[in-house]
PDB file of N, CA and C in Angstrom:
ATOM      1  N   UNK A   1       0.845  -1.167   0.000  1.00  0.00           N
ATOM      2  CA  UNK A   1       0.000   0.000   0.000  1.00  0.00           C
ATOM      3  C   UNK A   1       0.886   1.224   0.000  1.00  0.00           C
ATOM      4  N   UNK A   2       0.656   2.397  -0.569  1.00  0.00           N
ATOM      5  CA  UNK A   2       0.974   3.725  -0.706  1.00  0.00           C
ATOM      6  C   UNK A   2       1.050   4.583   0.806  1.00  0.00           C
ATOM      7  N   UNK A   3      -0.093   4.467   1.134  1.00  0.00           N
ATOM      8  CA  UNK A   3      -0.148   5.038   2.532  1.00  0.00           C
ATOM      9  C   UNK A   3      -0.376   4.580   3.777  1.00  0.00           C
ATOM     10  N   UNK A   4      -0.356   5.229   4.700  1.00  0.00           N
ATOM     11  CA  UNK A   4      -0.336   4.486   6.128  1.00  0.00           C
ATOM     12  C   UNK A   4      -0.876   5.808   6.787  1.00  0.00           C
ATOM     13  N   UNK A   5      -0.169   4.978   8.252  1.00  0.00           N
ATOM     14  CA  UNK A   5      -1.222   5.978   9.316  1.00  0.00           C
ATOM     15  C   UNK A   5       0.450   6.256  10.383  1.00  0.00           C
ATOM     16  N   UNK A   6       0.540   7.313  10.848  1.00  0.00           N
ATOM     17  CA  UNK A   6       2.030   7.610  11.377  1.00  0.00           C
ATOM     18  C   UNK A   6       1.718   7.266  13.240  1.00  0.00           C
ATOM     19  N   UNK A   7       2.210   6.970  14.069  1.00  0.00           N
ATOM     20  CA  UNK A   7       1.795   6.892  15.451  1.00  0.00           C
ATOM     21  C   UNK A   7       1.135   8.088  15.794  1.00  0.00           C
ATOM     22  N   UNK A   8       1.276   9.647  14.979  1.00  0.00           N
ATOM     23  CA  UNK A   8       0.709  10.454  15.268  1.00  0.00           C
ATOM     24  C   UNK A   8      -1.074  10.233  15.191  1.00  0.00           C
ATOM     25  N   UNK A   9      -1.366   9.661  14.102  1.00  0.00           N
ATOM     26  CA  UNK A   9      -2.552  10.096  13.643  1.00  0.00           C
ATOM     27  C   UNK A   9      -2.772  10.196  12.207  1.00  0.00           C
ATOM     28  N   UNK A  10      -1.730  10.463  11.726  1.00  0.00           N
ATOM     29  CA  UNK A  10      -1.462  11.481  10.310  1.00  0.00           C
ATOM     30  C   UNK A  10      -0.918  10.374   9.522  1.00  0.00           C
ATOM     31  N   UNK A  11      -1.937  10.939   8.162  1.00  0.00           N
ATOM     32  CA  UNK A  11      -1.906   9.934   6.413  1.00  0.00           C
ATOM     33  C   UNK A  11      -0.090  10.179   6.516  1.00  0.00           C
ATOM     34  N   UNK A  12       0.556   9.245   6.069  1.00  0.00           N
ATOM     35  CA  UNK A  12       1.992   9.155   6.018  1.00  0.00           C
ATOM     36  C   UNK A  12       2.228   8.727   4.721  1.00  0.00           C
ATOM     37  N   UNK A  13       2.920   9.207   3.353  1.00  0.00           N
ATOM     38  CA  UNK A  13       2.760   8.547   2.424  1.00  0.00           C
ATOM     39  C   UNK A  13       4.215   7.452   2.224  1.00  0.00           C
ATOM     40  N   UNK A  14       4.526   6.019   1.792  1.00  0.00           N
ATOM     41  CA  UNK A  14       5.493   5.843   1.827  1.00  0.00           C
ATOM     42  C   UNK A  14       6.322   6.260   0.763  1.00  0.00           C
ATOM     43  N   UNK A  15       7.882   6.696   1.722  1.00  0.00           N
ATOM     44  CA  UNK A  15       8.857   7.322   0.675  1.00  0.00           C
ATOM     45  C   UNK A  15      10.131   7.059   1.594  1.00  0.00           C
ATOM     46  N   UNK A  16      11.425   7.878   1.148  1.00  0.00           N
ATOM     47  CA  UNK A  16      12.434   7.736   1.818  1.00  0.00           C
ATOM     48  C   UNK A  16      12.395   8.296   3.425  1.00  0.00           C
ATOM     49  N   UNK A  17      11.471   9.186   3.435  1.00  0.00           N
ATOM     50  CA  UNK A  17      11.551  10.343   4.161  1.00  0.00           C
ATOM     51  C   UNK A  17      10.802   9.694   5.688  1.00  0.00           C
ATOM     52  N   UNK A  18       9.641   8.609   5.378  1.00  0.00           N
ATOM     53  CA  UNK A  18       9.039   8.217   5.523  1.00  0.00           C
ATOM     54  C   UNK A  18       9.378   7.041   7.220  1.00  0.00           C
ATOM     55  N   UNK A  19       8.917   7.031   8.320  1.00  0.00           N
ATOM     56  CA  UNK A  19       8.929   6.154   9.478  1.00  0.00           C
ATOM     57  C   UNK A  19       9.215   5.114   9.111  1.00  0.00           C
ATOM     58  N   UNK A  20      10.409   4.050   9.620  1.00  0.00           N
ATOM     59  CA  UNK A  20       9.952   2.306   8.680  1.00  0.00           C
ATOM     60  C   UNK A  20       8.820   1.676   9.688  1.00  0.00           C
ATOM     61  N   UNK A  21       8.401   2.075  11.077  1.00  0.00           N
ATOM     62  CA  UNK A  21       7.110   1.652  10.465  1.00  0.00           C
ATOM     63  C   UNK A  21       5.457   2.391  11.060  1.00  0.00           C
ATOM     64  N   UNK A  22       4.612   1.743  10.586  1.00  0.00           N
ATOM     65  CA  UNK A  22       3.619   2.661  10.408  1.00  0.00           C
ATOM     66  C   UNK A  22       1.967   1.659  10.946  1.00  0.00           C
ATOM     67  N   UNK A  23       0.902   2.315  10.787  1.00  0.00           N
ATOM     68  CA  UNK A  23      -0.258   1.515  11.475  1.00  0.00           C
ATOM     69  C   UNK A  23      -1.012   1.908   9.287  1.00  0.00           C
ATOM     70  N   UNK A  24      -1.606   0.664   9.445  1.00  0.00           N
ATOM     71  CA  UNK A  24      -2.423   0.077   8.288  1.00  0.00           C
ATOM     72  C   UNK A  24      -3.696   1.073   9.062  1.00  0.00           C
ATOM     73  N   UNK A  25      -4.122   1.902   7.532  1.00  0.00           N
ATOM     74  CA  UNK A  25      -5.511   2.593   7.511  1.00  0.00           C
ATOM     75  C   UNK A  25      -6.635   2.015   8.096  1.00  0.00           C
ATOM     76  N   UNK A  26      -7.156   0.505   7.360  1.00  0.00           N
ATOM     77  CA  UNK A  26      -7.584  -0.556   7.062  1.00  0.00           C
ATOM     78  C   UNK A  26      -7.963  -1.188   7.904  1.00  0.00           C
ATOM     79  N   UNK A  27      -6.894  -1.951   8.927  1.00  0.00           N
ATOM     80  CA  UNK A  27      -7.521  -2.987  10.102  1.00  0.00           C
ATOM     81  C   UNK A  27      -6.552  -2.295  11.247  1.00  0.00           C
ATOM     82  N   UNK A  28      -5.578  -1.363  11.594  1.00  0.00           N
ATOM     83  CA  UNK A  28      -4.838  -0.901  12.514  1.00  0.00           C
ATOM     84  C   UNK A  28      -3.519  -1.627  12.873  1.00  0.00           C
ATOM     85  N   UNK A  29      -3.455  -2.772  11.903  1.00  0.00           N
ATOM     86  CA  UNK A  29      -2.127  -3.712  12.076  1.00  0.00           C
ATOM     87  C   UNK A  29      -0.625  -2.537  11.759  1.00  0.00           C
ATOM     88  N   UNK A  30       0.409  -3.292  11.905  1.00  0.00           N
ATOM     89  CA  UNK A  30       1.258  -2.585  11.854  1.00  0.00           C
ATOM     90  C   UNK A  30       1.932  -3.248  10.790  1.00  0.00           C
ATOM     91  N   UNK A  31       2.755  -1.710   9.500  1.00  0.00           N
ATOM     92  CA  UNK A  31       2.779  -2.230   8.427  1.00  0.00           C
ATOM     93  C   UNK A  31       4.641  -1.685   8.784  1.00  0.00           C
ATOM     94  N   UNK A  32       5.315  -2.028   8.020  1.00  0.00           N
ATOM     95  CA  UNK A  32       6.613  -1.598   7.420  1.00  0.00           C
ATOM     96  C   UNK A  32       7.112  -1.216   6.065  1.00  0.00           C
ATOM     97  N   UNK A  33       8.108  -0.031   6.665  1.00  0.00           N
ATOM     98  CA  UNK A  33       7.905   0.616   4.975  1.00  0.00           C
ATOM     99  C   UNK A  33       9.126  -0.857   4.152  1.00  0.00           C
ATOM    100  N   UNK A  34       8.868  -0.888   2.920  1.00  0.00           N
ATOM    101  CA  UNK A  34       9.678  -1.411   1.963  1.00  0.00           C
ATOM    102  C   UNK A  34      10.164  -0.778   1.220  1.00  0.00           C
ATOM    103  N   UNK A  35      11.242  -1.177   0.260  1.00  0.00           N
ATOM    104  CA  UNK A  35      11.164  -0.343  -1.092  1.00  0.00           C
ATOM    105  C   UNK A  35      12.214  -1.308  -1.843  1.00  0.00           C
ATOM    106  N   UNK A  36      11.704  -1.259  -3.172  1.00  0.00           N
ATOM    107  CA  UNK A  36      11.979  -2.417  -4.713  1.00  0.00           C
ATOM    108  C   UNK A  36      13.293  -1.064  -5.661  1.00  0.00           C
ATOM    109  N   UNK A  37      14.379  -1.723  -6.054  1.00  0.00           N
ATOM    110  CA  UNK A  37      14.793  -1.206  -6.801  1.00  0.00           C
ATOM    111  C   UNK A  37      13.515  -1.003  -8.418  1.00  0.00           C
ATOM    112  N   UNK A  38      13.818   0.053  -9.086  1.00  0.00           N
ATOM    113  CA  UNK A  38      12.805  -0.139 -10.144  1.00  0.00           C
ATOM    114  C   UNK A  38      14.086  -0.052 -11.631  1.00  0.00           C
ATOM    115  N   UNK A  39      13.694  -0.993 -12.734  1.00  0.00           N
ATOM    116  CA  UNK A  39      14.739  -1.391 -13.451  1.00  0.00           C
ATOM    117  C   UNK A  39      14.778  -0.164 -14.955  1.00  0.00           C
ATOM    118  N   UNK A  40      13.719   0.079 -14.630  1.00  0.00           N
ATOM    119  CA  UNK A  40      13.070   1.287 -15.821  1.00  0.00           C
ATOM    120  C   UNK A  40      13.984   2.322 -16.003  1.00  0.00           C
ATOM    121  N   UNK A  41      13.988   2.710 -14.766  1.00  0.00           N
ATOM    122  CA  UNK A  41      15.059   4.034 -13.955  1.00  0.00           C
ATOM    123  C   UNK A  41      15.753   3.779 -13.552  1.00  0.00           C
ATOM    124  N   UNK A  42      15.831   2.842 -12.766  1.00  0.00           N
ATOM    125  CA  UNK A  42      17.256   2.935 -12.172  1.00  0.00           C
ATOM    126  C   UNK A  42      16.962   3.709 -10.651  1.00  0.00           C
ATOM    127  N   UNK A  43      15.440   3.805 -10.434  1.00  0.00           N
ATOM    128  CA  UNK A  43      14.656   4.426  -9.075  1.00  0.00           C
ATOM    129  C   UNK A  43      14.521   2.887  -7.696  1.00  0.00           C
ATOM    130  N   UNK A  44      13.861   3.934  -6.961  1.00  0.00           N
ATOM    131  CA  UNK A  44      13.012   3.428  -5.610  1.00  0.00           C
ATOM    132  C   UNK A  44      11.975   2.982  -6.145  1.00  0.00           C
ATOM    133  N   UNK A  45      11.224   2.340  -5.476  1.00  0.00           N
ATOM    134  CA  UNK A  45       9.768   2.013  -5.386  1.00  0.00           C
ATOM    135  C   UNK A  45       9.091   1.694  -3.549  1.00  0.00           C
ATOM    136  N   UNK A  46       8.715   2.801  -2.927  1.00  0.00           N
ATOM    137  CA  UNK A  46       8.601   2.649  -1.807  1.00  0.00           C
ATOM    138  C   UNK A  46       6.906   2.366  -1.353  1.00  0.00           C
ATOM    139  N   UNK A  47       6.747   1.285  -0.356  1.00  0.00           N
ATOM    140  CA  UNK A  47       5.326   0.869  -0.504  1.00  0.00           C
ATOM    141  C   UNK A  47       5.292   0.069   1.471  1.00  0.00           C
ATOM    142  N   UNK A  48       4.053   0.013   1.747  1.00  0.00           N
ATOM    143  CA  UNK A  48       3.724  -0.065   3.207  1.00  0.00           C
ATOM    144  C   UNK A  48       3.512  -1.529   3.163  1.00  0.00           C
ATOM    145  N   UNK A  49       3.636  -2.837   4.108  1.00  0.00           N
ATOM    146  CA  UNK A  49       3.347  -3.772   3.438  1.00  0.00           C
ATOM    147  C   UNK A  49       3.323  -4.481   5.599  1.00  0.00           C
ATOM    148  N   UNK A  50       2.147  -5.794   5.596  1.00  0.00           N
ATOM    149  CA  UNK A  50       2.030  -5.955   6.913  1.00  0.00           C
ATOM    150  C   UNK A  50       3.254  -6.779   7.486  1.00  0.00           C
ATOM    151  N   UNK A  51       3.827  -6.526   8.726  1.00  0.00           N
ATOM    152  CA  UNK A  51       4.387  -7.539   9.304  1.00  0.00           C
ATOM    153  C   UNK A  51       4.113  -8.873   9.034  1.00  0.00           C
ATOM    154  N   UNK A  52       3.321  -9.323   8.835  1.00  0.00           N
ATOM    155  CA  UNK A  52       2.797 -10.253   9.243  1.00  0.00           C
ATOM    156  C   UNK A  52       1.953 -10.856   7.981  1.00  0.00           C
ATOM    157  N   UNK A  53       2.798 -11.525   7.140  1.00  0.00           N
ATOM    158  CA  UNK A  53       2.367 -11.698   5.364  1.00  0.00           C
ATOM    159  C   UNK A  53       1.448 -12.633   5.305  1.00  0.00           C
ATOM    160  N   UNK A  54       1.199 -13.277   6.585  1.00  0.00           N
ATOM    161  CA  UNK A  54      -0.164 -14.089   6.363  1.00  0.00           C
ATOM    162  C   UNK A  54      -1.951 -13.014   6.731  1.00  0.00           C
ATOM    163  N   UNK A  55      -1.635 -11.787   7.273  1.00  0.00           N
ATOM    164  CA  UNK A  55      -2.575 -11.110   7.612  1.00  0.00           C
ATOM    165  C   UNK A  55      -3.471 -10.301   6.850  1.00  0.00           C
ATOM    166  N   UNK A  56      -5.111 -10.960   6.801  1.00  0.00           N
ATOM    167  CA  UNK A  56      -6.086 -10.790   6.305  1.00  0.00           C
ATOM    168  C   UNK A  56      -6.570  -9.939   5.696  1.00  0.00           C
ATOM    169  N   UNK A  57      -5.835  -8.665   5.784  1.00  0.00           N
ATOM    170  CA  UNK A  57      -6.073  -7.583   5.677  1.00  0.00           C
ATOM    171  C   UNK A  57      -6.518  -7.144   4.266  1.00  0.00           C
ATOM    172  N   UNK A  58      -7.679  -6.283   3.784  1.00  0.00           N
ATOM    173  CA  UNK A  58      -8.106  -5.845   2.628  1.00  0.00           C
ATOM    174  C   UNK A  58      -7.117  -5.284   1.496  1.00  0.00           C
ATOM    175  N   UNK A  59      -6.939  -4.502   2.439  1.00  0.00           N
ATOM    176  CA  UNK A  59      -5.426  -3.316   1.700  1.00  0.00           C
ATOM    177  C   UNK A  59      -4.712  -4.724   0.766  1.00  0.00           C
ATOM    178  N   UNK A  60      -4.120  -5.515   1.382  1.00  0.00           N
ATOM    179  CA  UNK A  60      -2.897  -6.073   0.976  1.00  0.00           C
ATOM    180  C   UNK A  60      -3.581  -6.468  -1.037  1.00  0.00           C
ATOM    181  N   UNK A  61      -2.920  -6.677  -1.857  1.00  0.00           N
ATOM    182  CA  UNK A  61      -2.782  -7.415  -3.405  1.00  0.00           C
ATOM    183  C   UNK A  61      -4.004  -8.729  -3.050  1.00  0.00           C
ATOM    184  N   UNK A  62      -4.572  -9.142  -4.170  1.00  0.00           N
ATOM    185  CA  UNK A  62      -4.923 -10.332  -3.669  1.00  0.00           C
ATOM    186  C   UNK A  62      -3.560 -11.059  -3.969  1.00  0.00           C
ATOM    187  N   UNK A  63      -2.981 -10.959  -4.272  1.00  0.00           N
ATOM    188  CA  UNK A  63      -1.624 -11.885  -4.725  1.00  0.00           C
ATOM    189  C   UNK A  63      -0.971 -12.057  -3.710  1.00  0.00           C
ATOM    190  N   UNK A  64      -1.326 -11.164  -2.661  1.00  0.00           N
ATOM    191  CA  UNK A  64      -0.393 -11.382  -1.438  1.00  0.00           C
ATOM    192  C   UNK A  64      -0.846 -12.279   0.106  1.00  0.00           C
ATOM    193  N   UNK A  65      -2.323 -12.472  -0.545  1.00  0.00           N
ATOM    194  CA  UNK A  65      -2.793 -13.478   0.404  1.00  0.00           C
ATOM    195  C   UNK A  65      -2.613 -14.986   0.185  1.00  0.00           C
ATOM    196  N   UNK A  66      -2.023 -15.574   1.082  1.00  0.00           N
ATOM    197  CA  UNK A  66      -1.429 -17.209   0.595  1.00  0.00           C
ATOM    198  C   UNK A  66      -2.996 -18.071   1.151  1.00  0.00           C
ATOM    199  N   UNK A  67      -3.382 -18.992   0.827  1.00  0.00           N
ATOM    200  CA  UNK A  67      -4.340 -19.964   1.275  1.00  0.00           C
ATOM    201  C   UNK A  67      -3.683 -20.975   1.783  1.00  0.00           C
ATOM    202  N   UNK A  68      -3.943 -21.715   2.965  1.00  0.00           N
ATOM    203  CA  UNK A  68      -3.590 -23.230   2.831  1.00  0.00           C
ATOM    204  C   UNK A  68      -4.796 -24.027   2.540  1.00  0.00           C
ATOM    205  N   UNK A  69      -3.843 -25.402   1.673  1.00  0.00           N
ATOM    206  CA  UNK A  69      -4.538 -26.092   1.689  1.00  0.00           C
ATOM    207  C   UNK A  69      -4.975 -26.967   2.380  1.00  0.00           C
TER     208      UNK A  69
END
């Protein structure tokens, strides 16, 4: 996800500048910032993502929710 929530209160967008970590809009979990080299540029790609990669949460990709079988 793009944004988060800062311990203040306050929309936090992720970037360099940015807390590594932060509270999810969404369910109040606690997210951490990431960031992907990007191959285009030769850039960042900075994005909020949960502790906790099995957690339910809406926000997350569906790609990022695993099922067991």
């Amino acid at each position: 996800m793009k944004t988060a929530v800062s311990s203040c209160g306050v929309a936090v967008a992720a970037s360099q500048e940015a807390p590594m970590q932060a509270i999810c809009p969404k369910c109040g979990g606690v997210v951490i910032l990431r960031v992907r080299r990007l191959m285009a540029n030769s850039g960042n790609s900075y994005y909020w993502r949960h502790i906790n990669d099995d957690h339910p949460c809406e926000r997350q990709k569906p790609f990022m929710h695993f099922h067991g079988n």
